[in-house]
Protein backbone atom coordinates (compact mmCIF):
# COMPACT_ATOMS: atom_id res chain seq x y z
CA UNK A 1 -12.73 7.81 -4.27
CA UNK A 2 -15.66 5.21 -4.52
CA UNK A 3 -15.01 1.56 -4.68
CA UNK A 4 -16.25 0.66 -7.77
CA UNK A 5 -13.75 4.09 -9.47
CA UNK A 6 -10.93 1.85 -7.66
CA UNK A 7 -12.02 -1.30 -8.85
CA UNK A 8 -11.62 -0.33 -12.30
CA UNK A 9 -8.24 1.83 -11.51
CA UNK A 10 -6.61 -1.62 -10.32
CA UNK A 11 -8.18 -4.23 -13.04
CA UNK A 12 -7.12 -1.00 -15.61
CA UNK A 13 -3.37 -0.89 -14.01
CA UNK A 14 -3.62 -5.14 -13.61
CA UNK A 15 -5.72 -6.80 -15.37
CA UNK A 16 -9.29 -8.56 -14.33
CA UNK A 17 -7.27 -10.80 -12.03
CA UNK A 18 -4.42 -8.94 -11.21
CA UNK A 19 -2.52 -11.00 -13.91
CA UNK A 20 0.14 -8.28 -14.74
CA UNK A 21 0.75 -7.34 -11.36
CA UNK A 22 4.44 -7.49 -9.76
CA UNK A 23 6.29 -6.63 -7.11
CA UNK A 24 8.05 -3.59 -9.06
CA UNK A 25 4.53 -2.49 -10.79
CA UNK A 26 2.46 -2.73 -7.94
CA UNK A 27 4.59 -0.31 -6.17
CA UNK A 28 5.10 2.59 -9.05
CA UNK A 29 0.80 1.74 -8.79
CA UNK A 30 0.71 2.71 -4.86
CA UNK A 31 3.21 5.50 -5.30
CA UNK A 32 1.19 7.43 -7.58
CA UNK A 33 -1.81 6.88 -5.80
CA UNK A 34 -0.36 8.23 -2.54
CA UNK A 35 1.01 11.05 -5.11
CA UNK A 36 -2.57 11.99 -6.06
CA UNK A 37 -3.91 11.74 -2.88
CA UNK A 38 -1.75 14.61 -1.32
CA UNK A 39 -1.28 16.44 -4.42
CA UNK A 40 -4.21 19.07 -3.53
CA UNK A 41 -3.74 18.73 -0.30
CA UNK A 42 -0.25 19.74 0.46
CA UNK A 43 -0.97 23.56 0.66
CA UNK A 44 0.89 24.21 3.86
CA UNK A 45 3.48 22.93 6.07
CA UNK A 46 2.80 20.00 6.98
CA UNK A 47 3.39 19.11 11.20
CA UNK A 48 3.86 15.50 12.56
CA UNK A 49 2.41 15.07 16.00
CA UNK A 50 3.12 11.26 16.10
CA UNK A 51 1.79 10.80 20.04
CA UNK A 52 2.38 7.45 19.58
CA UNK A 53 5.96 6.08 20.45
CA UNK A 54 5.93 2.11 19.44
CA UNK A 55 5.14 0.56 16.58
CA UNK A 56 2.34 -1.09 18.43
CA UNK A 57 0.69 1.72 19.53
CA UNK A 58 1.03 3.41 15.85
CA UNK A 59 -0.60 0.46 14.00
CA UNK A 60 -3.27 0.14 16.89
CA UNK A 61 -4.10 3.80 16.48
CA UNK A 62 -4.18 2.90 12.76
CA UNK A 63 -6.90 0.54 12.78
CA UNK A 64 -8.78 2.45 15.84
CA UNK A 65 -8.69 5.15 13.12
CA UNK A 66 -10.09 2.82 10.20
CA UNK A 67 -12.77 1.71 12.19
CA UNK A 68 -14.34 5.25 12.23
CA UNK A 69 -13.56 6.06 8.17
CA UNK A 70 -16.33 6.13 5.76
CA UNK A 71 -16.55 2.34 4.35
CA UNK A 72 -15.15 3.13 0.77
CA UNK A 73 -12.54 4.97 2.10
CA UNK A 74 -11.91 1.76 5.01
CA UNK A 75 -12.31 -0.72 2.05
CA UNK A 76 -9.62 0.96 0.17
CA UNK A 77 -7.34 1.48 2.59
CA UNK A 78 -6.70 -1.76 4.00
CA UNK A 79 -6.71 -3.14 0.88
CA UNK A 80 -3.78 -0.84 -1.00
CA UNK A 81 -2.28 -2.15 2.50
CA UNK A 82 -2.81 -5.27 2.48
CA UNK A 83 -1.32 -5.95 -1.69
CA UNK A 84 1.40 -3.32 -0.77
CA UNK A 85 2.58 -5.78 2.46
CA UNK A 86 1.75 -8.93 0.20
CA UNK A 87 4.07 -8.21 -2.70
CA UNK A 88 6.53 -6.67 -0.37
CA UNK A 89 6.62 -10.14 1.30
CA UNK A 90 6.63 -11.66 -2.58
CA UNK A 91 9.77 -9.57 -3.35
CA UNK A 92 11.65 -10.67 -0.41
CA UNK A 93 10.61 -14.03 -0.69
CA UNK A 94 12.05 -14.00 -4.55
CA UNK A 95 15.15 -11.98 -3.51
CA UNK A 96 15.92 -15.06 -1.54
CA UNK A 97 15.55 -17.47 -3.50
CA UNK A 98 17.84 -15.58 -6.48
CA UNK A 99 19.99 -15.21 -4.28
CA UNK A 100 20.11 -19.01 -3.19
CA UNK A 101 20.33 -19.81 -6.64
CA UNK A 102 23.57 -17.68 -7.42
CA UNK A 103 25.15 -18.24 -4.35
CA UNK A 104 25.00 -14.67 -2.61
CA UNK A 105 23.83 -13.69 1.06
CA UNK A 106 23.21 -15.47 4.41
């Protein structure tokens, strides 16, 4: 996919300034994308050969990897990462506080 082709996928799914995204949306939006982007390739079995045995060394090898990705496909990437780890931080951070406000947790 091409940058501008996502550019109009998110404003389509969000608006021009993300103004309908949430937490909830934002996540049915990354879960179909992943969806499409396997969907023709999932032919075969699929093998994990995770080398890598920390955390560390899994996100280094990540963005070792991104480095060497065609800049579209870079761009895209880190950014679908980047609002996924955002609103994941925004739910959590409203979980809290409704939670604070009714008295549950901690």
């Amino acid at each position: 996919m091409k940058i501008e082709e996502f550019r109009q996928l998110v404003r389509k799914e969000f608006g021009r300034n993300l103004e309908h995204a949430t937490p909830a949306n934002v996540r049915d939006f990354l879960d179909g994308l992943s969806q499409q982007e396997f969907e023709g390739k999932l032919k075969r079995r699929i093998v994990l050969n995770e080398p890598k045995t920390t955390y560390e060394e899994i996100l280094k090898d990540f963005f070792s990897r991104v480095l060497d990705l065609p800049e579209d496909e870079a761009v895209i990437l880190l950014w679908t990462m980047a609002f996924e780890l955002s609103f994941e931080m925004l739910e959590r951070h409203l979980a809290d506080r409704f939670n604070a406000l009714f008295g549950e947790g901690a």
